[in-house]
C-alpha atoms as a PDB file:
ATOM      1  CA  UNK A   1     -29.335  72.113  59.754  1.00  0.00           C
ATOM      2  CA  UNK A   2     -27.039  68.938  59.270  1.00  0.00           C
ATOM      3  CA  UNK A   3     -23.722  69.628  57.566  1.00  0.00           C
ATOM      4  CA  UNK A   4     -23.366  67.379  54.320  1.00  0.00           C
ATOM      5  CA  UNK A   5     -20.806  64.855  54.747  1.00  0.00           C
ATOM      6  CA  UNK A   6     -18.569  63.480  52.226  1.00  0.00           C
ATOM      7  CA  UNK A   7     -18.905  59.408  52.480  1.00  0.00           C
ATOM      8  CA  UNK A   8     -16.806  57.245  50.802  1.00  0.00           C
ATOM      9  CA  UNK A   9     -19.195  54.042  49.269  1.00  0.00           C
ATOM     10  CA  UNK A  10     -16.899  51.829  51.721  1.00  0.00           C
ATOM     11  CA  UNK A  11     -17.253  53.424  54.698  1.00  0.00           C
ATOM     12  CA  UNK A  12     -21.050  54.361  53.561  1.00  0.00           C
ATOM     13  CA  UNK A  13     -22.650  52.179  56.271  1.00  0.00           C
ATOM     14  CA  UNK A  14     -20.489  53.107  59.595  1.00  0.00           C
ATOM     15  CA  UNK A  15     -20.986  56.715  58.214  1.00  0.00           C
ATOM     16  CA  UNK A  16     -24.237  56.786  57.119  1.00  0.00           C
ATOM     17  CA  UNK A  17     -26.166  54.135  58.753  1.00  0.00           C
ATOM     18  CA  UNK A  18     -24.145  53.442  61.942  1.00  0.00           C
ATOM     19  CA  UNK A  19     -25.362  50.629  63.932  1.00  0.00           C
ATOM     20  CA  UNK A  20     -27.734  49.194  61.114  1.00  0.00           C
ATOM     21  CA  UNK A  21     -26.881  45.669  59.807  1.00  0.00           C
ATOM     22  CA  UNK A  22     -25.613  46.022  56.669  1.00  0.00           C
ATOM     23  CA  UNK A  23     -24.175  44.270  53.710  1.00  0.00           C
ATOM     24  CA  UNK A  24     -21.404  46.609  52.195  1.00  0.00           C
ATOM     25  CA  UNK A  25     -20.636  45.164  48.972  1.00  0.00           C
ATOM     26  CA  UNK A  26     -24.713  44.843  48.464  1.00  0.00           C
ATOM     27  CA  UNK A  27     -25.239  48.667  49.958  1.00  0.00           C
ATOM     28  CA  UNK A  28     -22.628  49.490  47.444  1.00  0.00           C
ATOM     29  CA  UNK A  29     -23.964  47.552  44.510  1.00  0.00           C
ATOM     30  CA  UNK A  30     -27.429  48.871  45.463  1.00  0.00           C
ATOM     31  CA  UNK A  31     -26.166  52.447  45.651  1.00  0.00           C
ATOM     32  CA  UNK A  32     -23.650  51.881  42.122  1.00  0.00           C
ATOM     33  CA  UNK A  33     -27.038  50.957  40.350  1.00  0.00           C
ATOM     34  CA  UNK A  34     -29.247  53.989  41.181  1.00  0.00           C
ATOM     35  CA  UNK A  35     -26.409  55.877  40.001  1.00  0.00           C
ATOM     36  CA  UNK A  36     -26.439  53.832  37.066  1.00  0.00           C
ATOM     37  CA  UNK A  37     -22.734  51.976  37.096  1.00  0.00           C
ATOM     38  CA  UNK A  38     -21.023  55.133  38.779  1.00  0.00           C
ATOM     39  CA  UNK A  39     -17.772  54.033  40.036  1.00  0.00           C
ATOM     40  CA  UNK A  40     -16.756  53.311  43.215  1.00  0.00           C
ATOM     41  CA  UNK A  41     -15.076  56.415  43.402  1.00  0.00           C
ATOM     42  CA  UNK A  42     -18.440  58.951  43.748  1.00  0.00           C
ATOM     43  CA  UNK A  43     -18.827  60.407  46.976  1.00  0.00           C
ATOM     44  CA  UNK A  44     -22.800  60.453  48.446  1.00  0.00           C
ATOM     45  CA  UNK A  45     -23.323  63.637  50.832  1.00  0.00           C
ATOM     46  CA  UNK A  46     -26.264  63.144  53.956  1.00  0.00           C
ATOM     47  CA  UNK A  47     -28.803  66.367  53.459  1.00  0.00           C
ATOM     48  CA  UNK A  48     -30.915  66.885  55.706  1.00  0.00           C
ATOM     49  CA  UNK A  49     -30.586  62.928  56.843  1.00  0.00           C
ATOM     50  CA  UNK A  50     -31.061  61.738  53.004  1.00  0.00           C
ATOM     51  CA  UNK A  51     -28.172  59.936  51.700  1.00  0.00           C
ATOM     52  CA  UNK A  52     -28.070  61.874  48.304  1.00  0.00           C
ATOM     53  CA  UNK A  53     -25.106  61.627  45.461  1.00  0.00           C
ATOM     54  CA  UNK A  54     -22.546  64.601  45.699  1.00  0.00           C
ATOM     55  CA  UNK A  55     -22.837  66.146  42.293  1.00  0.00           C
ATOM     56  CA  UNK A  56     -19.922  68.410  42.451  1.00  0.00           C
ATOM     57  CA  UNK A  57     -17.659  65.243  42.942  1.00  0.00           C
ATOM     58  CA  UNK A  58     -15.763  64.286  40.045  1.00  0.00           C
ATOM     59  CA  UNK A  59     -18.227  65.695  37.134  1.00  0.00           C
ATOM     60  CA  UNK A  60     -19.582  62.102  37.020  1.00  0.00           C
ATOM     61  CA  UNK A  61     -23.463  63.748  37.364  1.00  0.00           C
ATOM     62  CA  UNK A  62     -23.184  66.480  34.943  1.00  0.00           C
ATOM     63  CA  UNK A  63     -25.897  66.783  33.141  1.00  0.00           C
ATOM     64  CA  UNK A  64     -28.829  64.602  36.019  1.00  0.00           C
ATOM     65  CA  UNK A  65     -31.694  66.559  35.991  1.00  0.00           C
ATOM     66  CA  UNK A  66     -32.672  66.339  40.022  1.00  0.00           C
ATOM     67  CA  UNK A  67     -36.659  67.300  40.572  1.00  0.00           C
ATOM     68  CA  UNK A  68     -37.291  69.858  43.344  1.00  0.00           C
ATOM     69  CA  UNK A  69     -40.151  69.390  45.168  1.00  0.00           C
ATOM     70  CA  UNK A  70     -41.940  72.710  43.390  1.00  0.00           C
ATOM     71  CA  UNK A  71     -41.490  71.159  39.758  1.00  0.00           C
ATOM     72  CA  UNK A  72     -44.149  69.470  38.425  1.00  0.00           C
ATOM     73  CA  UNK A  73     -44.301  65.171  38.566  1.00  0.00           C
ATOM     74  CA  UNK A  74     -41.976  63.986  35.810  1.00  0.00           C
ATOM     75  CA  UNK A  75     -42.659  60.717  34.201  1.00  0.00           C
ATOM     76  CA  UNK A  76     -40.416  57.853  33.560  1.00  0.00           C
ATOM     77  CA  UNK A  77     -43.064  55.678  31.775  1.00  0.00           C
ATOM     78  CA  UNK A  78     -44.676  56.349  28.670  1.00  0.00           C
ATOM     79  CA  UNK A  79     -48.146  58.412  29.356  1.00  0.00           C
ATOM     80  CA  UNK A  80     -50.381  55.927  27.417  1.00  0.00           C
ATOM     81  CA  UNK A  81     -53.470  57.230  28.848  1.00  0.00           C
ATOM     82  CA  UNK A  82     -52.422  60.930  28.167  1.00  0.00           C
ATOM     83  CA  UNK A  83     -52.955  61.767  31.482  1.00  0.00           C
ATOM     84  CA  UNK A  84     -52.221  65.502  33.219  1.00  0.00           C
ATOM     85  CA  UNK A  85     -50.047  66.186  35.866  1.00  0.00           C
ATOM     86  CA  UNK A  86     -52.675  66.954  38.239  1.00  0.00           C
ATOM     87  CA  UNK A  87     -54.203  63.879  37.865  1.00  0.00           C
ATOM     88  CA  UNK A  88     -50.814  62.048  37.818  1.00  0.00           C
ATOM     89  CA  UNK A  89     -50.189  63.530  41.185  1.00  0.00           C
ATOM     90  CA  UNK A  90     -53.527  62.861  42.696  1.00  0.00           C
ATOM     91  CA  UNK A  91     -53.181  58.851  41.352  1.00  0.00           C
ATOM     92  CA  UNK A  92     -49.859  59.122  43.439  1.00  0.00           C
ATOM     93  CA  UNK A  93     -51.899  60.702  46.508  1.00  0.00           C
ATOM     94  CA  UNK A  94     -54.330  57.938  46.443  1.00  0.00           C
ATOM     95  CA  UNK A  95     -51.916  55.083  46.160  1.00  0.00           C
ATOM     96  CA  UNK A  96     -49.903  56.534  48.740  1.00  0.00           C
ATOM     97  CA  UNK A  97     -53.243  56.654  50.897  1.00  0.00           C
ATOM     98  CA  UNK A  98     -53.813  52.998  50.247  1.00  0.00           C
ATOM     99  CA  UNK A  99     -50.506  52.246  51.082  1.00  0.00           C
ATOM    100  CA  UNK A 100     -51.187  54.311  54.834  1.00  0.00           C
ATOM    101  CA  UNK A 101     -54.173  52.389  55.370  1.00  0.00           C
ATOM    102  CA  UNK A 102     -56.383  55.837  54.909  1.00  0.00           C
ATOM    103  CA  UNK A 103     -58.708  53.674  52.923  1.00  0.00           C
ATOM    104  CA  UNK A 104     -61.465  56.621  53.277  1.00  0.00           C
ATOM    105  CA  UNK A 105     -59.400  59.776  51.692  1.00  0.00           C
ATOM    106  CA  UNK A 106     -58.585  57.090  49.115  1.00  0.00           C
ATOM    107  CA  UNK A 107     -61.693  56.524  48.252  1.00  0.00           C
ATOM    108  CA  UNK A 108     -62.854  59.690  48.191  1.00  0.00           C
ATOM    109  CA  UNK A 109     -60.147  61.354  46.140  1.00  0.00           C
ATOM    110  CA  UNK A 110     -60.429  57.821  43.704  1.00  0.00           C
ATOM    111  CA  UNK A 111     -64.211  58.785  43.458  1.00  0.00           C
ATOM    112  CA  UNK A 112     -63.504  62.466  42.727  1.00  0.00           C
ATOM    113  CA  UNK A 113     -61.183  62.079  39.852  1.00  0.00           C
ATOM    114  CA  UNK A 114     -63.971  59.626  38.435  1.00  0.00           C
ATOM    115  CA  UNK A 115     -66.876  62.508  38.512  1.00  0.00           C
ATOM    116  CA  UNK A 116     -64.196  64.407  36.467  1.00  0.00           C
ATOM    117  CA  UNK A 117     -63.678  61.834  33.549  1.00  0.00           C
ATOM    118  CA  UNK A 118     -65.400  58.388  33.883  1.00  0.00           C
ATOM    119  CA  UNK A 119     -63.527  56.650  31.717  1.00  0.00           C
ATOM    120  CA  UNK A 120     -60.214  57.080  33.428  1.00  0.00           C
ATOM    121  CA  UNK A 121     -58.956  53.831  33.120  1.00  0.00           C
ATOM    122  CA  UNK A 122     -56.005  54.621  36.070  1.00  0.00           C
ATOM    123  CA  UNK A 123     -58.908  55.252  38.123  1.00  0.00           C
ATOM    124  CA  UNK A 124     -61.250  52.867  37.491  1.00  0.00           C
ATOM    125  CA  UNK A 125     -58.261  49.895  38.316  1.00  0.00           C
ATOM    126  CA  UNK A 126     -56.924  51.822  41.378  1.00  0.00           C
ATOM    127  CA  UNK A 127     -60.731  51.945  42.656  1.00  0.00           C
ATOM    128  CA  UNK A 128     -61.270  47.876  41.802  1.00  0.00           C
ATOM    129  CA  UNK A 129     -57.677  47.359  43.608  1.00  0.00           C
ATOM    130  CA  UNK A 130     -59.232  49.505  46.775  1.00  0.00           C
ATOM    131  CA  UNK A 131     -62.377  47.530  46.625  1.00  0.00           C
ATOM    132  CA  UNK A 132     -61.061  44.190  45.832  1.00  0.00           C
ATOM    133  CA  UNK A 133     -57.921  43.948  47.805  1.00  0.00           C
ATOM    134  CA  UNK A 134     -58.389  46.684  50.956  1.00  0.00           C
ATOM    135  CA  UNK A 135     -62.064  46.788  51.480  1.00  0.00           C
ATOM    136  CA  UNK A 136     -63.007  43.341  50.494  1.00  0.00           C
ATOM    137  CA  UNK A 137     -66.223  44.703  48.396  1.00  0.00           C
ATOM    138  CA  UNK A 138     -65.521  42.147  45.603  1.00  0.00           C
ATOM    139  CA  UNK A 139     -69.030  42.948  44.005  1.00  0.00           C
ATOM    140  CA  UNK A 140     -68.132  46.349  43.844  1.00  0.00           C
ATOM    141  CA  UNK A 141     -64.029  45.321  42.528  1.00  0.00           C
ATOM    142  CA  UNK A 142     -65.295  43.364  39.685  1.00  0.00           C
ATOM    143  CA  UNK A 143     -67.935  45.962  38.071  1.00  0.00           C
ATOM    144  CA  UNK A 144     -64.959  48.543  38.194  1.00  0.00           C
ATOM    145  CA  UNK A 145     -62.966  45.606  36.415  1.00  0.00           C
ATOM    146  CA  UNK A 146     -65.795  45.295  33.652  1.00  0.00           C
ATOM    147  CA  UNK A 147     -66.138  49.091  32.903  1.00  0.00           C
ATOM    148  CA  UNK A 148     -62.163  48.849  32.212  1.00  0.00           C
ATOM    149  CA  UNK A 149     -62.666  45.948  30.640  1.00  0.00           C
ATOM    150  CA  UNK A 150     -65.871  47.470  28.528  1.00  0.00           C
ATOM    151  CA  UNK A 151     -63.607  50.807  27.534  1.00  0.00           C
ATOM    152  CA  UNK A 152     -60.028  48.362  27.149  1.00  0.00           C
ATOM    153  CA  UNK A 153     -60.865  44.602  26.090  1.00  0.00           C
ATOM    154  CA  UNK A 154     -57.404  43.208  26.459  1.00  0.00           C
ATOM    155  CA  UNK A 155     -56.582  45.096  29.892  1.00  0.00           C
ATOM    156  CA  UNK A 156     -54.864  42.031  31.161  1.00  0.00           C
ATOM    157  CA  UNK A 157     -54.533  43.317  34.456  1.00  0.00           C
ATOM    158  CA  UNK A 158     -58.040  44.391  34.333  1.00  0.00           C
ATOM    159  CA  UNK A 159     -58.961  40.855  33.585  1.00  0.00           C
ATOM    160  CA  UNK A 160     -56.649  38.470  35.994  1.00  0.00           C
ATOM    161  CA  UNK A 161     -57.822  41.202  38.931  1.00  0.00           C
ATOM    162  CA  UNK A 162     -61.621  40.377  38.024  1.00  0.00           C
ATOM    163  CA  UNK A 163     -60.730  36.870  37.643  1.00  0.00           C
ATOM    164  CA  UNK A 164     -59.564  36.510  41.155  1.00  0.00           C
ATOM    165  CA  UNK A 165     -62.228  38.202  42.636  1.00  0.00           C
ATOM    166  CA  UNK A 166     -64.788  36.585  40.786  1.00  0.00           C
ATOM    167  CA  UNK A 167     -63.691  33.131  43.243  1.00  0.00           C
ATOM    168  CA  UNK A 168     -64.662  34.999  45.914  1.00  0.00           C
ATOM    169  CA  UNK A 169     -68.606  36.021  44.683  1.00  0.00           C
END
């Protein structure tokens, strides 16, 4: 197990990152902004090798709500499409996928969800994006663009995606 340490933000990068290149005033104004404007006082600890703030310093977190890993997905947007956790989680899964290059589980996990409600609007754009921009099947990017486009009419998103693949059919 690695012991927390107790890192000052200036001596953040010789402590945390060692050798890395870093900026310190931009580390510092990086790491003062995720802890929205917390002085340059707060102390970060290294869990586990994750730089993570020290909330016993100082009182200045009282009150942060930190998510464990067995709580379920929190969201910081609003929930327009009222969707569940579960499928919150698994639109996470799949981007995360994409973002791997495991175009297949993608897929098939994108094309589960949809047997489950077909008018999932998160799915439908997450399958055009897979088609469209990984797979190159604009055809098949552009009718998953109308069927948003058929259930949401001014899905702009929906409609500057289908636009650009349209150049390419």
């Amino acid at each position: 197990m690695i012991e927390p340490t107790r890192v000052g933000p200036l001596n953040i990068t010789s402590g945390i990152l060692g050798s890395v290149p870093c900026s310190v005033p931009f580390f510092v104004k990086k790491i003062t902004g995720l802890s929205r404007g917390a002085p340059a006082a707060v102390f970060f600890h290294v869990s586990q090798g994750v730089l993570q703030p020290n909330q016993e310093a100082e009182g200045f977190f009282e009150g942060v709500h930190c998510v464990k890993a067995s709580e379920p997905m929190s969201t910081n947007f609003e929930n327009t499409y009222d969707l569940s956790t579960e499928q919150l989680e698994q639109l996470d899964n799949a981007e995360e996928m994409m973002l791997r290059n495991d175009l297949g589980a993608a897929e098939r996990l994108l094309l589960s969800m949809l047997e489950s409600d077909e008018s999932c609007i998160p799915v439908l754009s997450n399958l055009g994006h897979l088609y469209g921009r990984h797979l190159s099947e604009f055809e098949t990017a552009i009718e998953y663009y109308d069927r948003v486009l058929a259930i949401e009419p001014d899905n702009a998103w929906a409609r500057d995606a289908r636009r650009r693949y349209l150049r390419y059919v």
